[in-house]
C-alpha atoms as a PDB file:
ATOM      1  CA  UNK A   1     -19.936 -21.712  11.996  1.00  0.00           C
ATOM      2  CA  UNK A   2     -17.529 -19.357  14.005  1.00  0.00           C
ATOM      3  CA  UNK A   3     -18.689 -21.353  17.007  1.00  0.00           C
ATOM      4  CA  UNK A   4     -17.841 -24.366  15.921  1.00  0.00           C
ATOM      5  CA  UNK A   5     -14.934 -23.624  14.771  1.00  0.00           C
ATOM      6  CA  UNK A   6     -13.683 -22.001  18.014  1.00  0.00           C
ATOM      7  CA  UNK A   7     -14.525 -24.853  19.685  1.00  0.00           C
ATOM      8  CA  UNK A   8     -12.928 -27.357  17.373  1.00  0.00           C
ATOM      9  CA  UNK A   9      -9.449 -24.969  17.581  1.00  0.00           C
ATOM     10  CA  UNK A  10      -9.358 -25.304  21.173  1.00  0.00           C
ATOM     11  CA  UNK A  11     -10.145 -29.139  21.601  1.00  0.00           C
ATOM     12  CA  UNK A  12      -6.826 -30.739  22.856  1.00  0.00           C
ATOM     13  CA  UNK A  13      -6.920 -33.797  20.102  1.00  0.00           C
ATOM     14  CA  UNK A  14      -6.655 -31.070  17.914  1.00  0.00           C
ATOM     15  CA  UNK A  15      -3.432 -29.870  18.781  1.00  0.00           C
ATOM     16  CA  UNK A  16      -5.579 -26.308  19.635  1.00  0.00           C
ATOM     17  CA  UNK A  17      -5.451 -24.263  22.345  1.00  0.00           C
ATOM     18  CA  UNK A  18      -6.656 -20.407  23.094  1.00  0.00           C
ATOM     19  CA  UNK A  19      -8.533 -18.973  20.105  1.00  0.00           C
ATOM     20  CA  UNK A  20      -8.800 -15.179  20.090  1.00  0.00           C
ATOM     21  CA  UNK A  21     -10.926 -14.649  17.358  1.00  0.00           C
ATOM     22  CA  UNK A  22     -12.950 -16.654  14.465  1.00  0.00           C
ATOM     23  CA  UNK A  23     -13.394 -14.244  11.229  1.00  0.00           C
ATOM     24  CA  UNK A  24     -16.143 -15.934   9.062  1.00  0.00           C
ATOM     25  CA  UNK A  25     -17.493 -15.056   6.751  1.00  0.00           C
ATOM     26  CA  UNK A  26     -15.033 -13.910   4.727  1.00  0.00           C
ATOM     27  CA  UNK A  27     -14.806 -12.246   1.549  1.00  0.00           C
ATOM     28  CA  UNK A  28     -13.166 -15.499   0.057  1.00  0.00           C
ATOM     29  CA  UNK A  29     -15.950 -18.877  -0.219  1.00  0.00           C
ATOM     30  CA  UNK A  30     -15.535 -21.358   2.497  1.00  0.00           C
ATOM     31  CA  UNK A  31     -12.529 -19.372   4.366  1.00  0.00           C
ATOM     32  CA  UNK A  32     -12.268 -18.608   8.029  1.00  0.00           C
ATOM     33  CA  UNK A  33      -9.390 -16.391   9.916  1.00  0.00           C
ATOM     34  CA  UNK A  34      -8.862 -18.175  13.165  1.00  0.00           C
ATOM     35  CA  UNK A  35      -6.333 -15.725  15.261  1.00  0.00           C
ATOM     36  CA  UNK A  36      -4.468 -17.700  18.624  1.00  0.00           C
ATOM     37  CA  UNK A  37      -3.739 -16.233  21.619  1.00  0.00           C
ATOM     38  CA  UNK A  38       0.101 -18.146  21.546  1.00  0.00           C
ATOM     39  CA  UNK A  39       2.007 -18.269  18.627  1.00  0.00           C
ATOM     40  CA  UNK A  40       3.094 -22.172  19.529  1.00  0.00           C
ATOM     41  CA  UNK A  41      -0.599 -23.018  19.140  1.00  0.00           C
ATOM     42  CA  UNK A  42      -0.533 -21.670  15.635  1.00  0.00           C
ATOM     43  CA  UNK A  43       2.630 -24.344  14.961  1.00  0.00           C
ATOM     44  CA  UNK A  44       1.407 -26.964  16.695  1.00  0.00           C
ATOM     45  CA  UNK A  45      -2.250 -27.090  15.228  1.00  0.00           C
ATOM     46  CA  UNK A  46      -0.340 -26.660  11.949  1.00  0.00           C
ATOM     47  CA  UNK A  47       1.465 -29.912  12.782  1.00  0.00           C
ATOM     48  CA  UNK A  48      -1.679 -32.417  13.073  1.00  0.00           C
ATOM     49  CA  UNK A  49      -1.986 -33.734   9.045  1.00  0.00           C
ATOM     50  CA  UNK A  50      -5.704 -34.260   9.285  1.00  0.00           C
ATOM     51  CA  UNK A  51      -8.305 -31.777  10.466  1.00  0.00           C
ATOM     52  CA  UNK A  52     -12.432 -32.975  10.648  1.00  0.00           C
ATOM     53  CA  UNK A  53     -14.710 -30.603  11.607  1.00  0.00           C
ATOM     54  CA  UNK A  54     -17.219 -32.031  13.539  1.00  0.00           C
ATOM     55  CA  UNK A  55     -20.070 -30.735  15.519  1.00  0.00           C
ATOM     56  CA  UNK A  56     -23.973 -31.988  16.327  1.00  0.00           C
ATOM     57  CA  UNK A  57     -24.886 -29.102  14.761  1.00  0.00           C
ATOM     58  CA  UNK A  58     -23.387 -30.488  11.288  1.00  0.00           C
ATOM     59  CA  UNK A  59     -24.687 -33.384   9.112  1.00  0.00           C
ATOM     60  CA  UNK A  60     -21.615 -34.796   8.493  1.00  0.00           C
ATOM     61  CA  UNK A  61     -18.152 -34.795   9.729  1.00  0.00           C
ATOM     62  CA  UNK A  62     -16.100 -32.618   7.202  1.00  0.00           C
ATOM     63  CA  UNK A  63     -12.560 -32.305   6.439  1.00  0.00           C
ATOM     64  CA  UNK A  64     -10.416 -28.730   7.084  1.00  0.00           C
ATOM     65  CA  UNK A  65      -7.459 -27.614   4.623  1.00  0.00           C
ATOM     66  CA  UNK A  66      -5.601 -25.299   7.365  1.00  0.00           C
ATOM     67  CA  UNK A  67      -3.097 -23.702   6.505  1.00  0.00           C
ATOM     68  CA  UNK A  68      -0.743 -20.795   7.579  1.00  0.00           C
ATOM     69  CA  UNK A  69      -2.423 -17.017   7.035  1.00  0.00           C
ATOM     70  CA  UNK A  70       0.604 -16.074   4.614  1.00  0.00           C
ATOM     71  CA  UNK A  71      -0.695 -18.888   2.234  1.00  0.00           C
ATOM     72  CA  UNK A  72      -0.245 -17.720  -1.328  1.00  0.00           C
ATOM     73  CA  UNK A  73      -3.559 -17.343  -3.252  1.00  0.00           C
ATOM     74  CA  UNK A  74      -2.805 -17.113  -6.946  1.00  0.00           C
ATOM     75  CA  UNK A  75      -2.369 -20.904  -7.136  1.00  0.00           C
ATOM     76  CA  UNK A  76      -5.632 -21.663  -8.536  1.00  0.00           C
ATOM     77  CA  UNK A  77      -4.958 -21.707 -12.248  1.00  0.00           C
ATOM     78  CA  UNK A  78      -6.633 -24.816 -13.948  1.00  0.00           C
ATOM     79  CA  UNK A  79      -5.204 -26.261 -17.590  1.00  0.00           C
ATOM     80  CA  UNK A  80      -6.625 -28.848 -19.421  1.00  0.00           C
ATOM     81  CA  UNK A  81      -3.747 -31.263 -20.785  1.00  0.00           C
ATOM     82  CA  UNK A  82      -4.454 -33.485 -23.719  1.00  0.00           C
ATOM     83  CA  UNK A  83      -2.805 -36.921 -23.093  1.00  0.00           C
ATOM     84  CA  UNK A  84      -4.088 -38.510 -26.224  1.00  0.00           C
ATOM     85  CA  UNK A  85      -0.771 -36.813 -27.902  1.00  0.00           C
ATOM     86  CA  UNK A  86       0.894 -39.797 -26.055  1.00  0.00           C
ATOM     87  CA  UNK A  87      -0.972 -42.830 -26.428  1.00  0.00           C
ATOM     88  CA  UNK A  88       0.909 -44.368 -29.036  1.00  0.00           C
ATOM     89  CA  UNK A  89       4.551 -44.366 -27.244  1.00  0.00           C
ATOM     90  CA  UNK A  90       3.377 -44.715 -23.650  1.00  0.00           C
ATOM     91  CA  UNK A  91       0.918 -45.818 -21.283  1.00  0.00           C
ATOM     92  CA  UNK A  92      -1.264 -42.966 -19.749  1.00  0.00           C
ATOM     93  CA  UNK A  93      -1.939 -43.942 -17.021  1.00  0.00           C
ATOM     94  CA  UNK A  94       1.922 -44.207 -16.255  1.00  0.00           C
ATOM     95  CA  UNK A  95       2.609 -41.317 -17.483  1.00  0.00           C
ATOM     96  CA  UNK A  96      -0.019 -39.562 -15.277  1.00  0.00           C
ATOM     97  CA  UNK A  97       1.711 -41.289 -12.553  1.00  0.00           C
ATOM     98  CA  UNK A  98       5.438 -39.946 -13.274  1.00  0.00           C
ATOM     99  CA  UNK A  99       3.654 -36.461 -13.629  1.00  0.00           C
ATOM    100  CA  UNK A 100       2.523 -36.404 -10.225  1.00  0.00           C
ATOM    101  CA  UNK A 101       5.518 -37.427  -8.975  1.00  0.00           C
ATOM    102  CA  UNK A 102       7.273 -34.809 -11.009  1.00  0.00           C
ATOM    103  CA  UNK A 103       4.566 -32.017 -10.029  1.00  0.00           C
ATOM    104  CA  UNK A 104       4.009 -32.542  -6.134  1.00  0.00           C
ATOM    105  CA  UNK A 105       2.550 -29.135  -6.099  1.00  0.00           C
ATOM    106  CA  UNK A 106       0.177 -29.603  -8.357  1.00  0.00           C
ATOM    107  CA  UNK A 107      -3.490 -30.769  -8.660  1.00  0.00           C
ATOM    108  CA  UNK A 108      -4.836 -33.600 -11.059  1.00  0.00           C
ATOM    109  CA  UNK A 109      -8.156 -34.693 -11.647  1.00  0.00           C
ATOM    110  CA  UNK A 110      -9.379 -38.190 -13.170  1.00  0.00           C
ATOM    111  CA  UNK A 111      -7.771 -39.291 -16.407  1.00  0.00           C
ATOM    112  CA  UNK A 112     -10.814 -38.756 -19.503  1.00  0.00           C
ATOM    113  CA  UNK A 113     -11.510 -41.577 -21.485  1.00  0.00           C
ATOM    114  CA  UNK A 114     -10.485 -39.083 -24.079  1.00  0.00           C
ATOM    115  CA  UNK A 115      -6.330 -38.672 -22.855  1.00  0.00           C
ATOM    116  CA  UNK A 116      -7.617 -35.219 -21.225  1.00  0.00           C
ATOM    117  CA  UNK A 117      -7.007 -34.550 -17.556  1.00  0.00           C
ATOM    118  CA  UNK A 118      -6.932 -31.437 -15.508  1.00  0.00           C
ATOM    119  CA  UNK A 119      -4.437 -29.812 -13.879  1.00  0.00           C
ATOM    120  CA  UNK A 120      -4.590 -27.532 -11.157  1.00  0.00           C
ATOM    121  CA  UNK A 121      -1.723 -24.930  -9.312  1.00  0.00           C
ATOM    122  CA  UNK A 122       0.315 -22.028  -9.392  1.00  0.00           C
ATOM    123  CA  UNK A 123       1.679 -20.496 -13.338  1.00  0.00           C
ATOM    124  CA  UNK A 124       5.492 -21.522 -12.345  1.00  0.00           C
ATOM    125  CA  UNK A 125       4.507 -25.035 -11.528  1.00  0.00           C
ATOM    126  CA  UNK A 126       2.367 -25.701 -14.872  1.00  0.00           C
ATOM    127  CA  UNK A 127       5.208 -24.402 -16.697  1.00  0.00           C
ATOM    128  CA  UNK A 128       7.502 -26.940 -14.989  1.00  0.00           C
ATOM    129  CA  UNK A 129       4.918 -29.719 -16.072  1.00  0.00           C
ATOM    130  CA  UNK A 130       4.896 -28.198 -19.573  1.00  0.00           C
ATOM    131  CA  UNK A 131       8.883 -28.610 -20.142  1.00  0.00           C
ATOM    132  CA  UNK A 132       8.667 -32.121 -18.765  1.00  0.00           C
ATOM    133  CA  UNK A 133       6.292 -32.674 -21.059  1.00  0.00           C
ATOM    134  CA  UNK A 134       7.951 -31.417 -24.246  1.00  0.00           C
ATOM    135  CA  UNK A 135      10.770 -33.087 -23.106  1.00  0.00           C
ATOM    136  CA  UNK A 136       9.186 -36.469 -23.370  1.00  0.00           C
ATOM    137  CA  UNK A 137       7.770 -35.199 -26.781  1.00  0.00           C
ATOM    138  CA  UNK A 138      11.411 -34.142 -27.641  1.00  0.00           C
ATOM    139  CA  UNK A 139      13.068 -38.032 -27.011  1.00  0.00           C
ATOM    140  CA  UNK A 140      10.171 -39.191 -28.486  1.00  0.00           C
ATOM    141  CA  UNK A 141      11.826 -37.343 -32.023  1.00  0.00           C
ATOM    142  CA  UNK A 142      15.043 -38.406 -31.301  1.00  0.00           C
ATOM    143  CA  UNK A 143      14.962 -41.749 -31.357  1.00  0.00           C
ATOM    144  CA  UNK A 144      13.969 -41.445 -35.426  1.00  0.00           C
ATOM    145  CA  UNK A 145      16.791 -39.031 -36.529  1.00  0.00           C
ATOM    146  CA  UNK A 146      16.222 -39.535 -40.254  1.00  0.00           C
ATOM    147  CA  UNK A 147      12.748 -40.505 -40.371  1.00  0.00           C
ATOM    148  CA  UNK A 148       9.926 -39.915 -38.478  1.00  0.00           C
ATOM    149  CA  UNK A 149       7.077 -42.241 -38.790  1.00  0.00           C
ATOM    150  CA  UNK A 150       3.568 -40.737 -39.852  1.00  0.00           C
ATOM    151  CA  UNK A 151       2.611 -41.419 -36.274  1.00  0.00           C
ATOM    152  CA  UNK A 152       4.925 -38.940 -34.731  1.00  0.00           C
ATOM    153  CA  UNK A 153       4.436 -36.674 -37.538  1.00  0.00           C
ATOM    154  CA  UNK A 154       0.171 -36.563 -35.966  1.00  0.00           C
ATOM    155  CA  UNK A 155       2.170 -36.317 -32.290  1.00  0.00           C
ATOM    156  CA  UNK A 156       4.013 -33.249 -33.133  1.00  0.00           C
ATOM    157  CA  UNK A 157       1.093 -31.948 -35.191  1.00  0.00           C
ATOM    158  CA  UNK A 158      -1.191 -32.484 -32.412  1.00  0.00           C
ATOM    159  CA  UNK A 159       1.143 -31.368 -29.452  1.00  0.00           C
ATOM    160  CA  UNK A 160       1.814 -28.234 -31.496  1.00  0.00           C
ATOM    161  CA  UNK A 161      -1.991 -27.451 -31.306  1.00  0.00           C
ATOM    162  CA  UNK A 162      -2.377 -28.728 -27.795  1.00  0.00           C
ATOM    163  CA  UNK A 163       0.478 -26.492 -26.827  1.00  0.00           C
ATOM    164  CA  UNK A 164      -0.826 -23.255 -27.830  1.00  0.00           C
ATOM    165  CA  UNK A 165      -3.700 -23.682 -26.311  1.00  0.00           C
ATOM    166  CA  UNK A 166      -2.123 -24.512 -22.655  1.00  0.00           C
ATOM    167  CA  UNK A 167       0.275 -21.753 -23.039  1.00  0.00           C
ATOM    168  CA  UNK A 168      -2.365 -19.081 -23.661  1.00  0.00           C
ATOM    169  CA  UNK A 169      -2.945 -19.834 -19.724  1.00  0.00           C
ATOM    170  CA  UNK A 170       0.866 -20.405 -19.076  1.00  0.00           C
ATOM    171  CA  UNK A 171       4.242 -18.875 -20.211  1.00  0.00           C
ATOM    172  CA  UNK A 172       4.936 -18.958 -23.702  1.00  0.00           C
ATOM    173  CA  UNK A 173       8.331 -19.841 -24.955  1.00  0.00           C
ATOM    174  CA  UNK A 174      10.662 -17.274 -26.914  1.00  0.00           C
ATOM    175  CA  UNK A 175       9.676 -16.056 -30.245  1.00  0.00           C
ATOM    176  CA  UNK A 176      11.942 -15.412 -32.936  1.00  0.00           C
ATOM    177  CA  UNK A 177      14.392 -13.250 -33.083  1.00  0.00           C
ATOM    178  CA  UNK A 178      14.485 -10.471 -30.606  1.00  0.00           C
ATOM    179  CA  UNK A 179      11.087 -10.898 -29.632  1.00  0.00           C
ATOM    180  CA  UNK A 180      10.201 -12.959 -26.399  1.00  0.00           C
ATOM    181  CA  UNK A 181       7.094 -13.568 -24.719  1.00  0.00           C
ATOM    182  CA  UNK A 182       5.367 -14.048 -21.382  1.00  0.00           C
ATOM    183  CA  UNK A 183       2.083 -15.139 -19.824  1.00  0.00           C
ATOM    184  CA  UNK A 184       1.105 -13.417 -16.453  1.00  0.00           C
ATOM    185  CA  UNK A 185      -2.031 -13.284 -13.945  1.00  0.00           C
ATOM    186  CA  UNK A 186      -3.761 -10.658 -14.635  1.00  0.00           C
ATOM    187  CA  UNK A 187      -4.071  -9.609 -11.147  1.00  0.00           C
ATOM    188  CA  UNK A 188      -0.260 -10.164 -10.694  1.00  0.00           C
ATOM    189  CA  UNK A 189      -0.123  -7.706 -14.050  1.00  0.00           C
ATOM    190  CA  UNK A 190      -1.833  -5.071 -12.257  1.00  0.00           C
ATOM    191  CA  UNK A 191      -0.138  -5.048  -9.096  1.00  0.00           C
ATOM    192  CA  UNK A 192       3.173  -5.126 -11.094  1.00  0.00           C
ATOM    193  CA  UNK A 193       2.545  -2.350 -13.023  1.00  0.00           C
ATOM    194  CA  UNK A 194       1.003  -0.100 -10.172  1.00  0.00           C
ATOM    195  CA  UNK A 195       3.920  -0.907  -7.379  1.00  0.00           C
ATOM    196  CA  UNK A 196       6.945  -2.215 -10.034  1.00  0.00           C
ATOM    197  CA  UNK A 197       6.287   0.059 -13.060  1.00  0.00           C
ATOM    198  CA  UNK A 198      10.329   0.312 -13.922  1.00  0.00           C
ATOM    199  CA  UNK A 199      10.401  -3.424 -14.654  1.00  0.00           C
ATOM    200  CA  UNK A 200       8.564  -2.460 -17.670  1.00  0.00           C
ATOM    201  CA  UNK A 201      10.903   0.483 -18.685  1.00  0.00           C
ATOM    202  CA  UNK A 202      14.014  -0.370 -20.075  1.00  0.00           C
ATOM    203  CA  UNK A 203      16.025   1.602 -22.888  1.00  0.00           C
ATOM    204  CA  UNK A 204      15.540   0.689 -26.655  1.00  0.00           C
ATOM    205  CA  UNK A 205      13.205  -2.518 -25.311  1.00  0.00           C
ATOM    206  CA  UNK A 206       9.386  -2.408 -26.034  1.00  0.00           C
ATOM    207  CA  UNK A 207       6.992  -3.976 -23.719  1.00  0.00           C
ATOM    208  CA  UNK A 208       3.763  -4.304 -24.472  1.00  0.00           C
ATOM    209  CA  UNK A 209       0.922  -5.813 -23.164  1.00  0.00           C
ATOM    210  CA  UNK A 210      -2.656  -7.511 -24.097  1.00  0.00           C
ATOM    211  CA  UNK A 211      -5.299  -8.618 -21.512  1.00  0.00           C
ATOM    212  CA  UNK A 212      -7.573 -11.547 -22.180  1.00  0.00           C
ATOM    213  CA  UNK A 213      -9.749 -12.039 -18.542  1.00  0.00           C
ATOM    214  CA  UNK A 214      -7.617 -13.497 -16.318  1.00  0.00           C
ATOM    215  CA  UNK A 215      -4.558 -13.898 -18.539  1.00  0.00           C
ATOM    216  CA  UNK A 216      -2.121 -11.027 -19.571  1.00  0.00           C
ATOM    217  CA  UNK A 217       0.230 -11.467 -22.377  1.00  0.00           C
ATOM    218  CA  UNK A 218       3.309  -9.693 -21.977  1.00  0.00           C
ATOM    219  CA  UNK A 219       5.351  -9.155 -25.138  1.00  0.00           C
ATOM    220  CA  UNK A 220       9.327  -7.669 -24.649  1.00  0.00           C
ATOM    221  CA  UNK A 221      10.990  -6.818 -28.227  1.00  0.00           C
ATOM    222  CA  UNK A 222      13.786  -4.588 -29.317  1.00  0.00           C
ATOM    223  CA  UNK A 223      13.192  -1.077 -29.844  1.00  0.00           C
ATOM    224  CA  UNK A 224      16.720   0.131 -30.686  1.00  0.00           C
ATOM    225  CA  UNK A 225      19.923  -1.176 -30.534  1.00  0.00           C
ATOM    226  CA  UNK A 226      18.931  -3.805 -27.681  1.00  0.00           C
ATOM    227  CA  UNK A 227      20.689  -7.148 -28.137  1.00  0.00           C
ATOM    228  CA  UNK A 228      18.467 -10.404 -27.320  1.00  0.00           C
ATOM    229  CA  UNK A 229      20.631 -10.933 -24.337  1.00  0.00           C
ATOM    230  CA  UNK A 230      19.512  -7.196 -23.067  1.00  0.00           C
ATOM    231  CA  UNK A 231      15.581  -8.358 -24.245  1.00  0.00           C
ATOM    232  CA  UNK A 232      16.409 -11.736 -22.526  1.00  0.00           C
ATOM    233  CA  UNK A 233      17.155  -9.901 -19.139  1.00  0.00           C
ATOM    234  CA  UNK A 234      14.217  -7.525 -19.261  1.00  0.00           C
ATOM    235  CA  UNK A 235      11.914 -10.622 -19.614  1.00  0.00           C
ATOM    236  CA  UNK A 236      13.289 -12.768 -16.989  1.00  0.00           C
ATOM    237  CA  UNK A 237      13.421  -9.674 -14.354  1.00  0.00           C
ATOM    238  CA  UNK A 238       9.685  -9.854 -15.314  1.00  0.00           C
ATOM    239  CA  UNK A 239       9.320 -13.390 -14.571  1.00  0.00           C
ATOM    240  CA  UNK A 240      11.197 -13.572 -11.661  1.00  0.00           C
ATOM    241  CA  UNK A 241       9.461 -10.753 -10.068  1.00  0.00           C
ATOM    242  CA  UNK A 242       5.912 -12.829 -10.437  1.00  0.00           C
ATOM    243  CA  UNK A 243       7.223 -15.817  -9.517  1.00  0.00           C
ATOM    244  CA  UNK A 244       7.833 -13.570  -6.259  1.00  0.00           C
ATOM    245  CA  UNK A 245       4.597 -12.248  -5.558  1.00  0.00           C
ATOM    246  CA  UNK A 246       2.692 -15.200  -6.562  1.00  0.00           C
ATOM    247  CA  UNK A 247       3.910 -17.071  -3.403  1.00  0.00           C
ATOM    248  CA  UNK A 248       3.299 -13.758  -0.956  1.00  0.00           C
ATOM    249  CA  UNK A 249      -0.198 -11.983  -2.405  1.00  0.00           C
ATOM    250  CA  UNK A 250      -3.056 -12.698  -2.071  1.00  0.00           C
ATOM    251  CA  UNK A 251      -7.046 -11.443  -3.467  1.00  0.00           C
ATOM    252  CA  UNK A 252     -10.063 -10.804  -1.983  1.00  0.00           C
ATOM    253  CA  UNK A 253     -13.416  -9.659  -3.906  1.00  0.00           C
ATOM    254  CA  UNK A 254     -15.724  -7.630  -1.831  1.00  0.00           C
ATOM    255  CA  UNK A 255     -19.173  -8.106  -4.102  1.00  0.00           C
ATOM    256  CA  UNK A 256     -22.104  -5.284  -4.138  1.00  0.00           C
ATOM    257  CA  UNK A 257     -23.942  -7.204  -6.355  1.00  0.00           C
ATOM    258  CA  UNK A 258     -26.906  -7.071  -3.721  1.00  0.00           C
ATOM    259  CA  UNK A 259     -26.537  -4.208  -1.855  1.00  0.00           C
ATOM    260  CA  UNK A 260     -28.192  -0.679  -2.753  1.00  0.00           C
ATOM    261  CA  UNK A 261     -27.149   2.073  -4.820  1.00  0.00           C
ATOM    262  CA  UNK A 262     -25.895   4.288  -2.034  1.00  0.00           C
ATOM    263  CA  UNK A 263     -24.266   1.199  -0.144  1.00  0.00           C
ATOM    264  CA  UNK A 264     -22.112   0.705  -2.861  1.00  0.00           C
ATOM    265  CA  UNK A 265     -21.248   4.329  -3.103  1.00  0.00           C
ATOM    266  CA  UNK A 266     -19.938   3.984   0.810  1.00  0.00           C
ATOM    267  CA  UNK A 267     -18.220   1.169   0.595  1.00  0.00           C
ATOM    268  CA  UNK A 268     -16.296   2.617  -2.535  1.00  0.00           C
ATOM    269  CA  UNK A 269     -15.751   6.075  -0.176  1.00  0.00           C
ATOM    270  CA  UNK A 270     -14.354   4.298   2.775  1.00  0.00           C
ATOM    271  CA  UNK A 271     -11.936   2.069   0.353  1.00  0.00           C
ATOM    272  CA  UNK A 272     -10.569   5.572  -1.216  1.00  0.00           C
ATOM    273  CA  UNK A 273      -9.693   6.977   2.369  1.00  0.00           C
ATOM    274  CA  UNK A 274      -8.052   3.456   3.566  1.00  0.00           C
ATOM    275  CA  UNK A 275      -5.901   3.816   0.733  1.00  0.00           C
ATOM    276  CA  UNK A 276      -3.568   5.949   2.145  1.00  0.00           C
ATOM    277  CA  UNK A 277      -3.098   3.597   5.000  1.00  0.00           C
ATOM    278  CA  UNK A 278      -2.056   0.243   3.325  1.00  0.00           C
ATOM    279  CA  UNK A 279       0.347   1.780   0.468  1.00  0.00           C
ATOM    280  CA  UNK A 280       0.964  -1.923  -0.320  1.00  0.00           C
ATOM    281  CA  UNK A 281      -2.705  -2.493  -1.584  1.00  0.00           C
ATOM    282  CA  UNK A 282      -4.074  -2.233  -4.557  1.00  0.00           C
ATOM    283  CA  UNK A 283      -7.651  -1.742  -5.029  1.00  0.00           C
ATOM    284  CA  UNK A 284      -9.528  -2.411  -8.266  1.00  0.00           C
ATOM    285  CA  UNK A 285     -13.150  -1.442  -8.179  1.00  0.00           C
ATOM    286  CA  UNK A 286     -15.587  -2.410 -10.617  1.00  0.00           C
ATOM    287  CA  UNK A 287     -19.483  -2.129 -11.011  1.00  0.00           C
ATOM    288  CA  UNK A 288     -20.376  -4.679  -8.641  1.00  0.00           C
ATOM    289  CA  UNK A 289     -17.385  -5.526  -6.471  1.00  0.00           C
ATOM    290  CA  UNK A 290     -14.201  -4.006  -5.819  1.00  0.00           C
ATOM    291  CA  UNK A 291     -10.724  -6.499  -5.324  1.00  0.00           C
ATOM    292  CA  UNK A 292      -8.450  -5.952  -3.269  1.00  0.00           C
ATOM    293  CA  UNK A 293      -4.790  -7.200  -3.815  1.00  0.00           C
ATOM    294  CA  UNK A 294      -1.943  -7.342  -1.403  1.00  0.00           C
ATOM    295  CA  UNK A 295      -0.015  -9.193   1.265  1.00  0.00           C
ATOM    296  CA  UNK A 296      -1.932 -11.496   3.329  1.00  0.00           C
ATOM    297  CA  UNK A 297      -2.050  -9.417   6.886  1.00  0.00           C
ATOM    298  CA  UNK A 298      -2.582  -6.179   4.772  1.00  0.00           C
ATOM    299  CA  UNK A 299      -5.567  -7.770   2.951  1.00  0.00           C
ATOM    300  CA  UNK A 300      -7.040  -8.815   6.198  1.00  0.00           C
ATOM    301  CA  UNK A 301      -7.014  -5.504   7.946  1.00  0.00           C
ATOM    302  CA  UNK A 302      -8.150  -4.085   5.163  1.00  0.00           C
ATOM    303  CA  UNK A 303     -11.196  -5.591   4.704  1.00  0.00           C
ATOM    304  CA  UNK A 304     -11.813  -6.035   8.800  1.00  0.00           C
ATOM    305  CA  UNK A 305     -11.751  -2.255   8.753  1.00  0.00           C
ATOM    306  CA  UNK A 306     -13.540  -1.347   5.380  1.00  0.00           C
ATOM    307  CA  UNK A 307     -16.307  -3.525   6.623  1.00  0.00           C
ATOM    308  CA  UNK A 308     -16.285  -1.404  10.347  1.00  0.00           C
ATOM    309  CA  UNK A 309     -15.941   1.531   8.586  1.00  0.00           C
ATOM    310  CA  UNK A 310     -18.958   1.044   5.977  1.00  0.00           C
ATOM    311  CA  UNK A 311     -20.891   0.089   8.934  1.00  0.00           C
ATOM    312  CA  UNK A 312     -20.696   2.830  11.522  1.00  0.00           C
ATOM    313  CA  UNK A 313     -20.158   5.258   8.885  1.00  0.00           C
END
């Protein structure tokens, strides 16, 4: 596959030129590293819209997502949206349409027979769909200000339920009082809290925090003689600061789920001495891989040299 490859980055037609080096496998499914010799390779490869991969050696003709190596990587977060909610006041299928046009960054799948449809993409961009959409279910309620017909009284029964269940995986809006709430990657979470720890310290504010999988829950209340605007401040500095990193790191899982006991034991070793040469990585081992989060370049040395290491160790 790193053959092919090389020779499909270098074919004129495809905008290509000098390829330095392939990397594949990789420790992420179905992505390659392709390193240029020029930088104005890089952009103009990056220029031609559609990519097939095509080779003798292949069955079919199949189609490449490139993309630039600093491409953000906590963007696949999938939601399940229940349209049904809807189906009285508007036509789905329209309104499917004016959410793609209103969510360009984001992902849909087929429209369910039952109103449900999935929707794929970073946590900042489902929240954006999620306001849109309780802003439709919002003018839906105004137009009856005195009385609401037993059919919207089932709509805001139903997107009540609907919404807590897509903002378990998303941001969850303000609680009462002084007591606000926020939904983070997990991953994100972690990296926060190892690099960023004083945007979780903040005088007479409590933050706490529960972690369900991938999902973290973030909870900011008043401790003292914080007012909401000071609770408001320490939540959105929280928020902001994912929104940041979201768009810059990026994961990779290094799995040991095959290899022996004592392979597992060096490949833990040599990722406790690299430490100390990528400060900006955090590594997270577990029983039968170890992840490693951080910016895209440091993530690829990283692994490049914890595999050489392992090896000639």
């Amino acid at each position: 596959m790193a053959d092919i490859l090389t020779i499909h980055f270098q074919k004129s037609r495809n905008n290509g030129g000098d390829v330095e080096e392939v990397t594949y496998p990789t420790g992420n499914k179905g992505v390659a590293y392709v390193t240029f010799e020029d930088q104005e390779v890089v952009e103009s490869v990056l220029k031609k819209d559609d990519h097939q991969l095509e080779d003798k050696r292949l069955s079919q003709p199949y189609p490449l997502r490139v993309t630039p190596y600093s491409e953000k990587v906590f963007s696949s977060v999938t939601s399940v949206l229940n349209m049904s909610v809807f189906k009285d006041q508007f036509v789905l299928e329209d309104l499917v349409e004016e959410m793609k046009k209103q969510s360009r960054d984001l992902s849909f799948g087929p429209l369910q027979s039952d109103g449900q449809i999935a929707v794929q993409g970073s946590f900042p961009a489902i929240k954006l769909l999620r306001d849109f959409l309780l802003l439709k279910a919002k003018s839906l309620s105004e137009k009856d200000n005195r009385e609401e017909s037993k059919s919207h009284q089932r709509l805001r029964r139903r997107l009540q339920e609907d919404r807590r269940t897509t903002e378990r995986r998303n941001f969850v809006p303000d609680g009462d009082g002084g007591k606000q709430v926020v939904v983070l990657d997990t991953d994100i979470y972690h990296y926060m809290k190892h690099f960023f720890p004083w945007i979780f310290q903040e005088n007479d504010v409590a933050i706490s925090a529960v972690t369900d999988g991938d999902i973290t829950t973030v909870c900011v209340e008043n401790a003292g003689r914080a007012d909401a605007g000071q609770v408001s401040s320490v939540k959105k500095k929280i928020e902001d600061q994912s929104i940041k990193l979201h768009s810059v790191l990026r994961k990779i899982r290094v799995s040991f789920k095959e290899c022996p006991r004592d392979e597992k034991q060096r490949h833990k070793w040599v990722c406790e001495r690299l430490k100390s040469s990528y400060p900006q990585v955090l590594v997270i081992p577990h029983d039968a891989h170890i992840e490693v989060i951080g910016f895209s370049s440091d993530i690829f040395e990283f692994t490049k040299e914890m595999s050489s290491k392992s090896l000639t160790r």
